[in-house]
C-alpha atoms as a PDB file:
ATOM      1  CA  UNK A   1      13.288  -7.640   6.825  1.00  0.00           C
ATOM      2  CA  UNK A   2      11.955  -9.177   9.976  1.00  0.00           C
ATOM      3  CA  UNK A   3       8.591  -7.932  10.590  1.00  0.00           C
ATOM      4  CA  UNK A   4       8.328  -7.028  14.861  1.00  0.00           C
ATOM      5  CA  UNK A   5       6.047  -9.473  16.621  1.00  0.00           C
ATOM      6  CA  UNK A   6       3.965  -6.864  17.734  1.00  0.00           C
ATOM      7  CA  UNK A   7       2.680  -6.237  14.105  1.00  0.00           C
ATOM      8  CA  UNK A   8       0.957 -10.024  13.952  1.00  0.00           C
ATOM      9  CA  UNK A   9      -1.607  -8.906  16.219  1.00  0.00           C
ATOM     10  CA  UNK A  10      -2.620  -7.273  13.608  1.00  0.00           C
ATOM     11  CA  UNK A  11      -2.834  -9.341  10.624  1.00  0.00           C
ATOM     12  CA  UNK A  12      -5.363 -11.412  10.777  1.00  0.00           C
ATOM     13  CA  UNK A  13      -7.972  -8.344  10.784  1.00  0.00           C
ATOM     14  CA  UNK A  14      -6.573  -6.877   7.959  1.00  0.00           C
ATOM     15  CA  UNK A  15      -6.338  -9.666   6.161  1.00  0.00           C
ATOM     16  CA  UNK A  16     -10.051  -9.875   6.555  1.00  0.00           C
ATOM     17  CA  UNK A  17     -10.576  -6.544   5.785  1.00  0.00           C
ATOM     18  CA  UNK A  18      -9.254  -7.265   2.359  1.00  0.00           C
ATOM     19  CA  UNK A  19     -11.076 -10.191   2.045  1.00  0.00           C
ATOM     20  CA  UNK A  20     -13.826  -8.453   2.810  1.00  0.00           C
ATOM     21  CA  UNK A  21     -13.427  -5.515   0.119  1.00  0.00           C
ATOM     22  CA  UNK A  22     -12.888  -8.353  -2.495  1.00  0.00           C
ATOM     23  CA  UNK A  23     -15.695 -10.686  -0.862  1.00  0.00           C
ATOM     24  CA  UNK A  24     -18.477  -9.934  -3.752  1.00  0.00           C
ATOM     25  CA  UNK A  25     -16.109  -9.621  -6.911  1.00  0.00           C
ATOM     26  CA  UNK A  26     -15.999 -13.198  -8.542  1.00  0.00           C
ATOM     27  CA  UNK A  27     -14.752 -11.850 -11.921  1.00  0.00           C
ATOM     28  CA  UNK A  28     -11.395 -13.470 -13.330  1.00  0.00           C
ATOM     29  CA  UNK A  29     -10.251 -10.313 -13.198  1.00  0.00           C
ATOM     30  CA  UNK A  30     -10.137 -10.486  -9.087  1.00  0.00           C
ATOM     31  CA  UNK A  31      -8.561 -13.762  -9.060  1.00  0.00           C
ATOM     32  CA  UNK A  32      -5.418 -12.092 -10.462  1.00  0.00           C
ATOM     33  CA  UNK A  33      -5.956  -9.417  -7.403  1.00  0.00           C
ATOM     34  CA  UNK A  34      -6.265 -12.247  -4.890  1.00  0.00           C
ATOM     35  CA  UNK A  35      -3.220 -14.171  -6.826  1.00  0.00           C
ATOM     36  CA  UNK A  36      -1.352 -10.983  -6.272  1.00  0.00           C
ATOM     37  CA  UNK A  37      -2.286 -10.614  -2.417  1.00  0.00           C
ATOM     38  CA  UNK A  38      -1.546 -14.417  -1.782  1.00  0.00           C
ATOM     39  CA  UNK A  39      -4.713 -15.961  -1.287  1.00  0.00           C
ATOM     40  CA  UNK A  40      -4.813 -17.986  -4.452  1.00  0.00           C
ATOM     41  CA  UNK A  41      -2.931 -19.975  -6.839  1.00  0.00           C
ATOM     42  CA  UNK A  42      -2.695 -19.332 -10.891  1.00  0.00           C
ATOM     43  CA  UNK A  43      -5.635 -20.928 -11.518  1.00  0.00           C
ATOM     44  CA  UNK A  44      -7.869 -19.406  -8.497  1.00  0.00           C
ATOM     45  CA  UNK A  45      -7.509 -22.290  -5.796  1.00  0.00           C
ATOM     46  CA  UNK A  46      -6.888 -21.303  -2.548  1.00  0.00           C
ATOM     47  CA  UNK A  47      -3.858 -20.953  -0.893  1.00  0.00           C
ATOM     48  CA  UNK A  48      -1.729 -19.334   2.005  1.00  0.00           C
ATOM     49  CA  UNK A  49       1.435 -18.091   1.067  1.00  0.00           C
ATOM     50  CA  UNK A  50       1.203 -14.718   2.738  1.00  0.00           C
ATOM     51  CA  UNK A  51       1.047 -11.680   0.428  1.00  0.00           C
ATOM     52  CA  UNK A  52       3.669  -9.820   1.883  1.00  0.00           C
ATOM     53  CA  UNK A  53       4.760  -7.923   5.476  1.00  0.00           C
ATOM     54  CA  UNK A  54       1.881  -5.783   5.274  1.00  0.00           C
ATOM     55  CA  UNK A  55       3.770  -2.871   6.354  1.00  0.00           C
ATOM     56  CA  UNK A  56       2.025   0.256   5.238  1.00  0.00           C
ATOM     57  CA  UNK A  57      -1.872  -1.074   7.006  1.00  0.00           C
ATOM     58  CA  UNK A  58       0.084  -2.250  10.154  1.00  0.00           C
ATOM     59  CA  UNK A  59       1.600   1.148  10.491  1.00  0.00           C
ATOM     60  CA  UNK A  60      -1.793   2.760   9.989  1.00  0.00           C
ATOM     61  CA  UNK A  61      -3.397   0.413  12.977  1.00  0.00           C
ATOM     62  CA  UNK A  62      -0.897   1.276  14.905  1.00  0.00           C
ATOM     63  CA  UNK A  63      -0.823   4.994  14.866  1.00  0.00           C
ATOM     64  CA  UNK A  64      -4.476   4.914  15.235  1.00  0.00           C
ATOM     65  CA  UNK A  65      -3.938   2.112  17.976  1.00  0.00           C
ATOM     66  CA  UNK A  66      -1.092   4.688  19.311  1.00  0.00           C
ATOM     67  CA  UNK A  67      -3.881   7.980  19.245  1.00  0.00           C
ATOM     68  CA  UNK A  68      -7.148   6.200  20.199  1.00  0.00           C
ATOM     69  CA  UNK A  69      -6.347   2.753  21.502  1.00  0.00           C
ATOM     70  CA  UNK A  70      -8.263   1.328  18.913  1.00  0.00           C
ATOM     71  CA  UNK A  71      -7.572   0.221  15.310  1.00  0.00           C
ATOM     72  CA  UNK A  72     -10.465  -1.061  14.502  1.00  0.00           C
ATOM     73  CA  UNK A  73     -11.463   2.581  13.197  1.00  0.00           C
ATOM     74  CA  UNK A  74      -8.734   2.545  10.885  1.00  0.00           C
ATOM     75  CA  UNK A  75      -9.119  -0.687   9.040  1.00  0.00           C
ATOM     76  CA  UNK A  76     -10.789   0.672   5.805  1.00  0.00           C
ATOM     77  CA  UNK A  77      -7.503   2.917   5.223  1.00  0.00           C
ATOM     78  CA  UNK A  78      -5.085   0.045   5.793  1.00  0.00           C
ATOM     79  CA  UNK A  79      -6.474  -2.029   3.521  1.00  0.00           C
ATOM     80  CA  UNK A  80      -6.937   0.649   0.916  1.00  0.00           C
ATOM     81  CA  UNK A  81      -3.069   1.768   1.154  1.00  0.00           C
ATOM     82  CA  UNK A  82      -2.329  -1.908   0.797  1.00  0.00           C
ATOM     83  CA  UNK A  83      -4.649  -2.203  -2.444  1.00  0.00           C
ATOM     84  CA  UNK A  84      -2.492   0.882  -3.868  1.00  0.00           C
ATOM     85  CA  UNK A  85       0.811  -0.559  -2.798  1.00  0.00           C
ATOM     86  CA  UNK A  86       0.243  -3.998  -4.832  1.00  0.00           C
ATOM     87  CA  UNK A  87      -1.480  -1.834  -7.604  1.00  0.00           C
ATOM     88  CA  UNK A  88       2.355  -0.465  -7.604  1.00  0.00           C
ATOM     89  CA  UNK A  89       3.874  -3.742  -7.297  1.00  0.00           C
ATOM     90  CA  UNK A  90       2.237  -5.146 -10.056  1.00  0.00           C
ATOM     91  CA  UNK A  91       3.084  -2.059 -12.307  1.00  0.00           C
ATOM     92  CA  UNK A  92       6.586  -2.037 -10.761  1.00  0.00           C
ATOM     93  CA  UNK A  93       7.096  -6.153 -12.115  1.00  0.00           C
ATOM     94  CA  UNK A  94       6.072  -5.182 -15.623  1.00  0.00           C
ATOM     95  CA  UNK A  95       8.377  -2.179 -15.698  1.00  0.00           C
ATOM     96  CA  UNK A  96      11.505  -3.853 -14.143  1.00  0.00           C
ATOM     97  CA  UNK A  97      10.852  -6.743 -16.347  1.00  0.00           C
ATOM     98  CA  UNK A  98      10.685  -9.330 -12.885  1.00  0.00           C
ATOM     99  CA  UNK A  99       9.284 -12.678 -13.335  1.00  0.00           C
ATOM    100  CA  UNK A 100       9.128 -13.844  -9.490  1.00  0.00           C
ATOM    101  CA  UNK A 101       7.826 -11.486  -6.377  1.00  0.00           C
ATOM    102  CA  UNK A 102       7.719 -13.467  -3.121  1.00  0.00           C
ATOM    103  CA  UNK A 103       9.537 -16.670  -4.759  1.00  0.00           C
ATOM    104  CA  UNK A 104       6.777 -17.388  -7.555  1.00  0.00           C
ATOM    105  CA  UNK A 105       5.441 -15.830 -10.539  1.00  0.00           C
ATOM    106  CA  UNK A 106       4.692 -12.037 -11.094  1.00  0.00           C
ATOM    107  CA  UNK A 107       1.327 -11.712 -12.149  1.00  0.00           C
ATOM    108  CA  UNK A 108       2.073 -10.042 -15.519  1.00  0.00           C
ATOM    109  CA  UNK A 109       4.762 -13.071 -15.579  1.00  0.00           C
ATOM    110  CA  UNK A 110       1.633 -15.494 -15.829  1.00  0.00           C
ATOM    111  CA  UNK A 111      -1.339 -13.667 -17.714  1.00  0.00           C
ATOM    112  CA  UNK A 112       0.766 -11.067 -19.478  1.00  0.00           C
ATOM    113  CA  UNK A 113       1.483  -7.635 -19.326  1.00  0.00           C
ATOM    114  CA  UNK A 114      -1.867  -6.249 -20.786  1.00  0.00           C
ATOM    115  CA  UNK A 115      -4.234  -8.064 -17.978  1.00  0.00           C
ATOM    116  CA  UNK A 116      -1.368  -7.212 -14.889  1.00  0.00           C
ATOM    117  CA  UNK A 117      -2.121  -3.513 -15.771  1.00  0.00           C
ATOM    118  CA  UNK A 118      -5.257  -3.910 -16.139  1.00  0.00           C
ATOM    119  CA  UNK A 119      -5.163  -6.030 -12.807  1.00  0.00           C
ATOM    120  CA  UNK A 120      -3.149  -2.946 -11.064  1.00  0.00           C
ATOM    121  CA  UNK A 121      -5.496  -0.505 -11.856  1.00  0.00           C
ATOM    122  CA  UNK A 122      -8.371  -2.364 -10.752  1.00  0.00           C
ATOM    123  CA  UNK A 123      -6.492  -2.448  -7.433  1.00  0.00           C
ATOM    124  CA  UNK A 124      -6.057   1.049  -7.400  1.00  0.00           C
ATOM    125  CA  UNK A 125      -9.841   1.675  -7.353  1.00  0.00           C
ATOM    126  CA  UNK A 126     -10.883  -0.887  -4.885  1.00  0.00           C
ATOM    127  CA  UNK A 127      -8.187   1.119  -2.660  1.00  0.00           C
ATOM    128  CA  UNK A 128     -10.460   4.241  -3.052  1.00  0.00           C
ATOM    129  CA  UNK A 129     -13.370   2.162  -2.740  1.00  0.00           C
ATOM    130  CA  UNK A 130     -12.319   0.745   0.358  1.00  0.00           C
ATOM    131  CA  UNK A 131     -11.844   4.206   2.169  1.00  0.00           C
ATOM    132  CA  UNK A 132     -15.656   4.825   1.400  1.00  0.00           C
ATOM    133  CA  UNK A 133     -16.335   2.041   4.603  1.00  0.00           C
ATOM    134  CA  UNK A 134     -14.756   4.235   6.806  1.00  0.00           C
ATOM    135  CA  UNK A 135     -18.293   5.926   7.302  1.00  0.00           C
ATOM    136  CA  UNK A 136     -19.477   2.203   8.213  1.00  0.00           C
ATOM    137  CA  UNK A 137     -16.685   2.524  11.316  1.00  0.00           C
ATOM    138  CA  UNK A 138     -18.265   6.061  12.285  1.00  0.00           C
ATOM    139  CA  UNK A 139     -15.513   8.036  10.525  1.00  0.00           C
ATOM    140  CA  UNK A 140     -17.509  11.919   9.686  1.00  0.00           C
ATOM    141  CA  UNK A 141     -18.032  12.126   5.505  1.00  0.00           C
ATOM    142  CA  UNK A 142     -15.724  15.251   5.516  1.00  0.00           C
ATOM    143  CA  UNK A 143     -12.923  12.737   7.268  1.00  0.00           C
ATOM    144  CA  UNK A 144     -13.734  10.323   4.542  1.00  0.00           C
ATOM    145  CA  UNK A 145     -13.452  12.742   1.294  1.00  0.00           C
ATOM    146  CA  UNK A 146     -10.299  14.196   3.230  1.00  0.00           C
ATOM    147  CA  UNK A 147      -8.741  10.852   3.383  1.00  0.00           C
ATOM    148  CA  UNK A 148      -9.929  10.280  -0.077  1.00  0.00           C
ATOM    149  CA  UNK A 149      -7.452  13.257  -1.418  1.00  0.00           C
ATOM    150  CA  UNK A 150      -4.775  12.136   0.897  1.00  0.00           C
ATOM    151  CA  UNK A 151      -4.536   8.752  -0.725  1.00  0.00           C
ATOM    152  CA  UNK A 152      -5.119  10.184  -4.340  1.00  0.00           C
ATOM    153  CA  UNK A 153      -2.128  12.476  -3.669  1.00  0.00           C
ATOM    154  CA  UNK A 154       0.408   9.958  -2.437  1.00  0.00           C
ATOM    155  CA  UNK A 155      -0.356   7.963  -5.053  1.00  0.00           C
ATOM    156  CA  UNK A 156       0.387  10.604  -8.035  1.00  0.00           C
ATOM    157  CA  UNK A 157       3.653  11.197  -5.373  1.00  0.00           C
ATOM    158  CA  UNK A 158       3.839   7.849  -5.963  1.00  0.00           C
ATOM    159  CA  UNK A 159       4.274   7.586  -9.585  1.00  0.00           C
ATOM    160  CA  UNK A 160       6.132  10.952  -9.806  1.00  0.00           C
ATOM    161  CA  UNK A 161       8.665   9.209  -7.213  1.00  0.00           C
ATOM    162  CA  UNK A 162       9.313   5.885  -9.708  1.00  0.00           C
ATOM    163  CA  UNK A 163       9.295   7.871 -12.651  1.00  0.00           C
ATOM    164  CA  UNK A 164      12.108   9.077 -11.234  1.00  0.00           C
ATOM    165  CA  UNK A 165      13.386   6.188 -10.402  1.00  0.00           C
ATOM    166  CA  UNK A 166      13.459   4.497 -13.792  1.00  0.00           C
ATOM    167  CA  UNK A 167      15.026   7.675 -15.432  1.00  0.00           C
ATOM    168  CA  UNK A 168      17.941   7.520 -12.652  1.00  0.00           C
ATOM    169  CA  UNK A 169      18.626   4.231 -13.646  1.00  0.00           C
ATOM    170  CA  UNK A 170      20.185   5.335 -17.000  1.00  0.00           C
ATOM    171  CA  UNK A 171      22.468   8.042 -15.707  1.00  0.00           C
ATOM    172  CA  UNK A 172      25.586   8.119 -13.218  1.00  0.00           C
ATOM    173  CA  UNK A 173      25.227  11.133 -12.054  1.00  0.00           C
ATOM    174  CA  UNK A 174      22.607  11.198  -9.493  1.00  0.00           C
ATOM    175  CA  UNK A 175      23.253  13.721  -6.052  1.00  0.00           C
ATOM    176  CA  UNK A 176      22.383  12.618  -2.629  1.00  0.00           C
ATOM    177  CA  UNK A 177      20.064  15.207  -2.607  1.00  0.00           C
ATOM    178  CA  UNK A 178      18.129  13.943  -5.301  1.00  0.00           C
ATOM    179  CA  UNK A 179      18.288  10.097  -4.451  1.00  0.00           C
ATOM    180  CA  UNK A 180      16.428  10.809  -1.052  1.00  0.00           C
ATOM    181  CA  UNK A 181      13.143  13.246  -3.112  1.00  0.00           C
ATOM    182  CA  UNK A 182      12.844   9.888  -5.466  1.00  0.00           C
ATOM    183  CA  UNK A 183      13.145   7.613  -2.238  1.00  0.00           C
ATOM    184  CA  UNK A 184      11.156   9.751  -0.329  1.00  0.00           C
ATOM    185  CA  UNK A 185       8.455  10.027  -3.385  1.00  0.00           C
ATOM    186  CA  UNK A 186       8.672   6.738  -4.299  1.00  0.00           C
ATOM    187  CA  UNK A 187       8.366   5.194  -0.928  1.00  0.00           C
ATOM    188  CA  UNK A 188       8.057   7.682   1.556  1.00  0.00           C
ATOM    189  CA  UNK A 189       4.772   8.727   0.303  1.00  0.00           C
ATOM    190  CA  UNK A 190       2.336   5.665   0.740  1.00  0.00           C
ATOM    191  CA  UNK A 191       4.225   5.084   3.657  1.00  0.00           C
ATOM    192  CA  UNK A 192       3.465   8.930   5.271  1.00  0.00           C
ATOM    193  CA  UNK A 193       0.047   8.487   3.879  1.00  0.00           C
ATOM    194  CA  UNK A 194      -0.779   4.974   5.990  1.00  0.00           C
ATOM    195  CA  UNK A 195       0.381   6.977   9.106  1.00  0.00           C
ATOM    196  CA  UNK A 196      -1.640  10.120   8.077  1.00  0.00           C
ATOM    197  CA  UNK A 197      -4.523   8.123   7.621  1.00  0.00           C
ATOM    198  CA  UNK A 198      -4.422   6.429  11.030  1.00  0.00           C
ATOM    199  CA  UNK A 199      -4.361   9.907  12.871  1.00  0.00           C
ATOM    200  CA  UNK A 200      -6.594  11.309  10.886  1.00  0.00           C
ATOM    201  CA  UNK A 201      -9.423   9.102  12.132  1.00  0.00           C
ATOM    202  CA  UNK A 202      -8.186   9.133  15.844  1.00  0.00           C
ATOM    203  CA  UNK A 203      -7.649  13.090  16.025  1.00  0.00           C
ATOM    204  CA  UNK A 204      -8.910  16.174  15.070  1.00  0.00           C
ATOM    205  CA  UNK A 205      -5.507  17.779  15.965  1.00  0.00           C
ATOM    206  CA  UNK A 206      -3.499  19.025  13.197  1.00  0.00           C
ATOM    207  CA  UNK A 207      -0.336  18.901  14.483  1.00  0.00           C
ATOM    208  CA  UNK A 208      -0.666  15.355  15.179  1.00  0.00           C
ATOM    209  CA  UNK A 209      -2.108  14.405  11.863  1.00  0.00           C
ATOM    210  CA  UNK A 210       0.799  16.264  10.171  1.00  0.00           C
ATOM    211  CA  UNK A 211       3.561  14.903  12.084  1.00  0.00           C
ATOM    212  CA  UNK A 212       2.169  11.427  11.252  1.00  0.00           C
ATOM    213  CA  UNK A 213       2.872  11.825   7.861  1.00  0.00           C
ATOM    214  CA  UNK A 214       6.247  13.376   8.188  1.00  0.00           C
ATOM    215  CA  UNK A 215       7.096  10.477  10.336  1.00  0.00           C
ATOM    216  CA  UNK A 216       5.698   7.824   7.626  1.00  0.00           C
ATOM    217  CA  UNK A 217       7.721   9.386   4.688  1.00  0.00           C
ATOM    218  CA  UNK A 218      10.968   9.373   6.747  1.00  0.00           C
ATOM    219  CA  UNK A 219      10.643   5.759   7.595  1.00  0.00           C
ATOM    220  CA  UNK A 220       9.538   5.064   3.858  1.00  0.00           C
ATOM    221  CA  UNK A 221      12.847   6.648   2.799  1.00  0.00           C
ATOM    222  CA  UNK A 222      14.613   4.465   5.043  1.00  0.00           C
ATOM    223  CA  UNK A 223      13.259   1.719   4.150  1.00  0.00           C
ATOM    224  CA  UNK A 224      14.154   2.340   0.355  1.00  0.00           C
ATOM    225  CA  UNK A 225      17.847   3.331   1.016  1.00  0.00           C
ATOM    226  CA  UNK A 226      18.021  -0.246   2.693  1.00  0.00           C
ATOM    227  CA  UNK A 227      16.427  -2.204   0.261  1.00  0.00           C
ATOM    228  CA  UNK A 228      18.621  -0.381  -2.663  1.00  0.00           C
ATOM    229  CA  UNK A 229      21.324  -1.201  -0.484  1.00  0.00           C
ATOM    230  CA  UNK A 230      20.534  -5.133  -0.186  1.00  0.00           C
END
């Protein structure tokens, strides 16, 4: 999928957002998290291969962008939906058995299954972690906590939406309806929650905040019908 141009304005401060949650962690354990983000090479050196489209923190910034007219605010929540989305990925590789993401090695593909899961859920905590700096952007604690349970509960969605997912694949008798609650668990979730996130540190307005999210989770299940398409 081509990736709008709009949405490069935004990389290069999320990428350094990331960077900047990982800065301090020099364990080996964190060069398999930078591996999986793109920054490195299998045996740490740097690279720049891109980590992926960076979809779910460029549609945070931009409903915050959209609300406020300025993402700066919402940078901590990009990057943590992004540390939870490869903390899927990674877990995602192992269970589908794929050796290559992004035309090279998986990481479980190149230090095992044991250390990818352990790399995933590493990931998962720095994304929790990460939402903790929204107080450094001015972001009130109760916003903070708030946005703390919003992440925690899209990612259980999350899980619930590719356990789904793997039990479909062994049956051949799967409804519409029930294609479109794993897409929109599986997908729709993190994707609702990265838009929920941005207005929730722009607005105070509940409306907003919820229609965010709604939005988020229908463009996550679109997404997923076209990729299961392709």
């Amino acid at each position: 999928m081509e990736i709008p141009a709009a949405f490069e304005r935004y990389r290069g401060d999320i990428e350094a957002e990331l960077k900047s949650v990982l800065a301090e962690r020099k364990a080996p354990l964190y060069e398999m998290m930078r591996y999986q983000l793109g920054w490195a090479d299998e045996k740490g050196e740097p690279v720049n291969r891109g980590g992926g489209k960076r979809i779910r923190p460029f549609l945070c910034l931009l409903t915050c962008a959209a609300l406020s007219g300025d993402y700066s605010r919402a940078l901590p929540a990009a990057a943590a939906v992004e540390l939870v989305h490869n903390f899927s990925l990674i877990h995602d590789d192992i269970q589908d058995g794929s050796a290559e993401r992004h035309h090279r090695s998986t990481v479980w593909w190149v230090w095992g299954p044991a250390q990818a899961i352990n790399a995933g859920d590493g990931m998962h905590a720095l994304g929790r972690l990460a939402l903790f700096r929204l107080g450094n952007k001015g972001v009130p604690q109760a916003k903070v906590l708030r946005s703390l349970q919003l992440l925690d509960s899209a990612s259980l969605r999350l899980c619930e939406g590719q356990h789904l997912d793997l039990a479909y694949q062994e049956r051949v008798d799967i409804t519409t309806s029930a294609y479109l609650e794993m897409a929109e668990a599986k997908t729709g979730a993190l994707m609702g929650c990265a838009m929920e996130l941005g207005a929730l540190v722009s607005t105070d307005d509940e409306s907003i905040i919820e229609a965010a999210g709604r939005c988020g989770r229908s463009l996550g299940v679109a997404f997923q019908v076209r990729d299961d398409i392709l």
